[in-house]
PDB file of N, CA and C in Angstrom:
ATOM      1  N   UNK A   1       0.849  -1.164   0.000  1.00  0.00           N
ATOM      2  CA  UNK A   1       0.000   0.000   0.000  1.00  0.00           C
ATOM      3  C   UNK A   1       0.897   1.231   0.000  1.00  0.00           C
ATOM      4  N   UNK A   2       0.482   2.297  -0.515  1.00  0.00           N
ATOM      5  CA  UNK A   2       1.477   3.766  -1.035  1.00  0.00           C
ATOM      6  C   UNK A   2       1.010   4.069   0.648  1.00  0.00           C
ATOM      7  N   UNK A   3       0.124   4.493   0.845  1.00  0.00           N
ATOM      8  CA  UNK A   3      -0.038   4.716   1.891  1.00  0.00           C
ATOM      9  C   UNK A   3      -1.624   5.014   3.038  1.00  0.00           C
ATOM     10  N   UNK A   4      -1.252   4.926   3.748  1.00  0.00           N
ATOM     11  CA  UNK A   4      -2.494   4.509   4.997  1.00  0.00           C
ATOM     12  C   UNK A   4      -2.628   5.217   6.131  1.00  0.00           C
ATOM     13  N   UNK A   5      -3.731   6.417   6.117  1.00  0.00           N
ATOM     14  CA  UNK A   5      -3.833   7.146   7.103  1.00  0.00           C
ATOM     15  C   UNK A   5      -4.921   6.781   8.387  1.00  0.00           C
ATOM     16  N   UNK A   6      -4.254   6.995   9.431  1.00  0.00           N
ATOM     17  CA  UNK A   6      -5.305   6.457  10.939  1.00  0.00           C
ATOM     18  C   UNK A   6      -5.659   7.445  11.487  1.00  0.00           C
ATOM     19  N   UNK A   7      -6.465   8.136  11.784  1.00  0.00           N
ATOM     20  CA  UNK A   7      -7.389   9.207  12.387  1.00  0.00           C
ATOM     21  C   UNK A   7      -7.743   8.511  13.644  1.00  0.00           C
ATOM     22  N   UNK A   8      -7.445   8.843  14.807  1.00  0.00           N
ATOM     23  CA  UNK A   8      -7.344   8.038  15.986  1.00  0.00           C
ATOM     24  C   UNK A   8      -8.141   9.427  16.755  1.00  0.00           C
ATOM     25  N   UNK A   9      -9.216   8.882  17.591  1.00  0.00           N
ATOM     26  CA  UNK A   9     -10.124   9.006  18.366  1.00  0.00           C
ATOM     27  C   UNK A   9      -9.646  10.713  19.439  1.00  0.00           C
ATOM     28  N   UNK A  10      -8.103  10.674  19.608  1.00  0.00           N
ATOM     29  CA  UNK A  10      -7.947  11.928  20.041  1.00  0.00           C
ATOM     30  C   UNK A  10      -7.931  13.183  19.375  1.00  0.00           C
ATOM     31  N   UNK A  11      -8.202  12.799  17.706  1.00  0.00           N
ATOM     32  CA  UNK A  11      -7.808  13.942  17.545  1.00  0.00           C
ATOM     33  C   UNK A  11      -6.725  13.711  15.933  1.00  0.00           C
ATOM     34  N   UNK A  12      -5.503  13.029  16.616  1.00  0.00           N
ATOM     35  CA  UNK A  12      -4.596  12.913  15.695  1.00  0.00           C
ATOM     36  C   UNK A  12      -4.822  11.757  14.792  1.00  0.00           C
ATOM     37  N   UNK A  13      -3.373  12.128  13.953  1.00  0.00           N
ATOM     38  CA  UNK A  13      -3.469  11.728  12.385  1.00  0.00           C
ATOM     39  C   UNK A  13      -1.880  11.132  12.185  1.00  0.00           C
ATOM     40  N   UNK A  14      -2.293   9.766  11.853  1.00  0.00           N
ATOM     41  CA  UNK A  14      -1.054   8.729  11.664  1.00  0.00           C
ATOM     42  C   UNK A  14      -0.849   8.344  10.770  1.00  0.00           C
ATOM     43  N   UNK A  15       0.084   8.377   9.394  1.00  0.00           N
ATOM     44  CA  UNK A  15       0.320   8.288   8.402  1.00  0.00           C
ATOM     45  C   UNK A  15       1.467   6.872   7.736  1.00  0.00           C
ATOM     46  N   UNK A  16       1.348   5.739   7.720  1.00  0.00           N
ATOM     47  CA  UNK A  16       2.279   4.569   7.746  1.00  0.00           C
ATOM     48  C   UNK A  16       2.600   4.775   5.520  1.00  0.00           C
ATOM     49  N   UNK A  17       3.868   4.501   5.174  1.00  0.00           N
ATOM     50  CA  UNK A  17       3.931   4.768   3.833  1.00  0.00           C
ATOM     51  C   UNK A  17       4.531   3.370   3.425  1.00  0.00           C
ATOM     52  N   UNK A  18       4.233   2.963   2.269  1.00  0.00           N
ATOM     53  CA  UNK A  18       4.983   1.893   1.191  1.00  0.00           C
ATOM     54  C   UNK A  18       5.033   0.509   2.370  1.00  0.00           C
ATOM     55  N   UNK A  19       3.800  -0.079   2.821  1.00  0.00           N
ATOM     56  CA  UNK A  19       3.676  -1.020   3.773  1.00  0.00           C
ATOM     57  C   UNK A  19       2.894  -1.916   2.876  1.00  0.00           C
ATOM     58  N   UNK A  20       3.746  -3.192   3.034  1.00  0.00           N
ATOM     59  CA  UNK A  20       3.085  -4.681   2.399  1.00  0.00           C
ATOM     60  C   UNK A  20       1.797  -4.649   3.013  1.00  0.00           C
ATOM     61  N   UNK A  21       0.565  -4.967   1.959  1.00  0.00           N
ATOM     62  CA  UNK A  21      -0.586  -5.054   2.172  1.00  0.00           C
ATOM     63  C   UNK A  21      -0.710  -6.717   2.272  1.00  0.00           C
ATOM     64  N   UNK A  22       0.144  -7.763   2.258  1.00  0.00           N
ATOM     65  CA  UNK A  22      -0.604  -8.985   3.063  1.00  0.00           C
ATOM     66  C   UNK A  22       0.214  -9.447   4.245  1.00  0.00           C
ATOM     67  N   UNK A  23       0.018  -8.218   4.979  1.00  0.00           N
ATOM     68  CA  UNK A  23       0.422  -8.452   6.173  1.00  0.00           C
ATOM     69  C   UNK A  23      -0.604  -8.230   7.445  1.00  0.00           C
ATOM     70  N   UNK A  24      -0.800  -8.382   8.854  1.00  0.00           N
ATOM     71  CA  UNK A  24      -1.496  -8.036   9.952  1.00  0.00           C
ATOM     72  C   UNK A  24      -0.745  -6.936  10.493  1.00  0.00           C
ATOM     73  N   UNK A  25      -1.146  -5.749  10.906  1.00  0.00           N
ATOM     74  CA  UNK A  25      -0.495  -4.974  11.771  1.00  0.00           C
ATOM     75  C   UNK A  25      -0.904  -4.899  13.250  1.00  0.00           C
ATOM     76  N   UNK A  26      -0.222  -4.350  13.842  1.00  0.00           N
ATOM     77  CA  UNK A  26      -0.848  -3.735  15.241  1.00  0.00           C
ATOM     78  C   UNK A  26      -0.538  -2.607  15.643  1.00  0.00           C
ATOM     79  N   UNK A  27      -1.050  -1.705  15.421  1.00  0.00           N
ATOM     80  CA  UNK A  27      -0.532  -0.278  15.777  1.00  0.00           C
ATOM     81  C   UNK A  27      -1.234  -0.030  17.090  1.00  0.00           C
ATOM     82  N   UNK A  28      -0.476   0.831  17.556  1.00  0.00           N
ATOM     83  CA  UNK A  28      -0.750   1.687  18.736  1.00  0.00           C
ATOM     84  C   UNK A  28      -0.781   3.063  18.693  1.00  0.00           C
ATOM     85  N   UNK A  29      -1.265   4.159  18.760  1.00  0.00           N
ATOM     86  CA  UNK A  29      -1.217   5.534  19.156  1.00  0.00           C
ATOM     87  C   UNK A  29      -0.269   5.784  19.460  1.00  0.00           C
ATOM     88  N   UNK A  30       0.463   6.983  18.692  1.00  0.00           N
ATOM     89  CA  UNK A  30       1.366   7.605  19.065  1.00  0.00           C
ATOM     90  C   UNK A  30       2.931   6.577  18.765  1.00  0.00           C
ATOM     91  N   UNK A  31       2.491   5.392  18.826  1.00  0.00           N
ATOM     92  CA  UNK A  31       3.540   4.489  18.816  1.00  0.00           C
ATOM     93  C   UNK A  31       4.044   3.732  17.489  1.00  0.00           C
ATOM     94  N   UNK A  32       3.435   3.922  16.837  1.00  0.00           N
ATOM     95  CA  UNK A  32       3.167   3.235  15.075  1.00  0.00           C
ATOM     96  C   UNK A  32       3.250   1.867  15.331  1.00  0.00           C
ATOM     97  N   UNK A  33       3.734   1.356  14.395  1.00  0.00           N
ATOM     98  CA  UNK A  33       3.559  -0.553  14.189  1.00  0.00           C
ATOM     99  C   UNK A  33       4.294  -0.899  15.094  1.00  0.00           C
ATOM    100  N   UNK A  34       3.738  -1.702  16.080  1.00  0.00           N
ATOM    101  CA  UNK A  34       4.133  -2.338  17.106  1.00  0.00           C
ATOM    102  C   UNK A  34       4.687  -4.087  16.681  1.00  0.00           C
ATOM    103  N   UNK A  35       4.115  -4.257  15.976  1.00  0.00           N
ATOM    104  CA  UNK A  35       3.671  -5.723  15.682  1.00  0.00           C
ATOM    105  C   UNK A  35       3.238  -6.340  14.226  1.00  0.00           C
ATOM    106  N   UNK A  36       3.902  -6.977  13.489  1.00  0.00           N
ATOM    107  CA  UNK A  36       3.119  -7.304  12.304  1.00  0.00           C
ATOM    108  C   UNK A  36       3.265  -8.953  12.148  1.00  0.00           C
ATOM    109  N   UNK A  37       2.014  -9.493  11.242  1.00  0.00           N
ATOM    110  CA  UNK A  37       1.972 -11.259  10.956  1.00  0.00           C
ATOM    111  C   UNK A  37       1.928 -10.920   9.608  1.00  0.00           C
ATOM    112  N   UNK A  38       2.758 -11.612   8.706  1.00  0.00           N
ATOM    113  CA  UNK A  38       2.883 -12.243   7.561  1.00  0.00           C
ATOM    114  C   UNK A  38       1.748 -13.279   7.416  1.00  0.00           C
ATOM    115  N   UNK A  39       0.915 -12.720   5.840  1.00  0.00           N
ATOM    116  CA  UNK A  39      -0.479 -13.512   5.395  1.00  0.00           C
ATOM    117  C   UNK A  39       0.495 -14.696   4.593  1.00  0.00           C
ATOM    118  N   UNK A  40      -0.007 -15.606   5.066  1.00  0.00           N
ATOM    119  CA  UNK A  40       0.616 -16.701   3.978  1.00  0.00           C
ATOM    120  C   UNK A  40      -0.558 -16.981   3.081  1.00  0.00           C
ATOM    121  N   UNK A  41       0.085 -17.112   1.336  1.00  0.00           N
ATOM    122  CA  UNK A  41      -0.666 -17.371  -0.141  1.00  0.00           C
ATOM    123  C   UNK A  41      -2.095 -18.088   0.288  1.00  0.00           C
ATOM    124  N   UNK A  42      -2.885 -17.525  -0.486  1.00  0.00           N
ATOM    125  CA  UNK A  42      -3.855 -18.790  -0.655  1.00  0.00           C
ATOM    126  C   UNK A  42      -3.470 -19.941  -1.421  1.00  0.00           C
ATOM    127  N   UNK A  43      -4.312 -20.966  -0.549  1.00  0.00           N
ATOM    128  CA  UNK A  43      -3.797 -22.568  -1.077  1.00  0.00           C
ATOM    129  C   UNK A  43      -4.788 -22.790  -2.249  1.00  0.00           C
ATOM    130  N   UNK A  44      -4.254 -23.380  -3.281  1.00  0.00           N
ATOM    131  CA  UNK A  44      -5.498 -23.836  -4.540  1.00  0.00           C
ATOM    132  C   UNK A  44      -6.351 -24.778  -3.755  1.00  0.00           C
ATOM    133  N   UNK A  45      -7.645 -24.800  -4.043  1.00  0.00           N
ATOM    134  CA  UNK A  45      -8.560 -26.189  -4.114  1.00  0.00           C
ATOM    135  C   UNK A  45      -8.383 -27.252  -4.823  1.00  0.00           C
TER     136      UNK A  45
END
């Protein structure tokens, strides 16, 4: 993703840039990505 803005409940505005979109994040306020999981491929049927 180019980029991904978070508008968080106080007020402010968090801006993350050029972040793999098959991934899980965990952000925190004020703190940015705390945490991320790698999506593994879909499997064929």
């Amino acid at each position: 993703m180019d980029k991904v803005e978070i508008r968080w409940p106080n007020g402010g505005v968090e801006t993350l840039r050029n972040i793999p979109a098959d991934t899980i994040y965990m952000i925190v306020e004020g703190q940015g990505v705390k945490s991320t999981v790698k999506l593994l491929p879909p499997t064929p049927h």
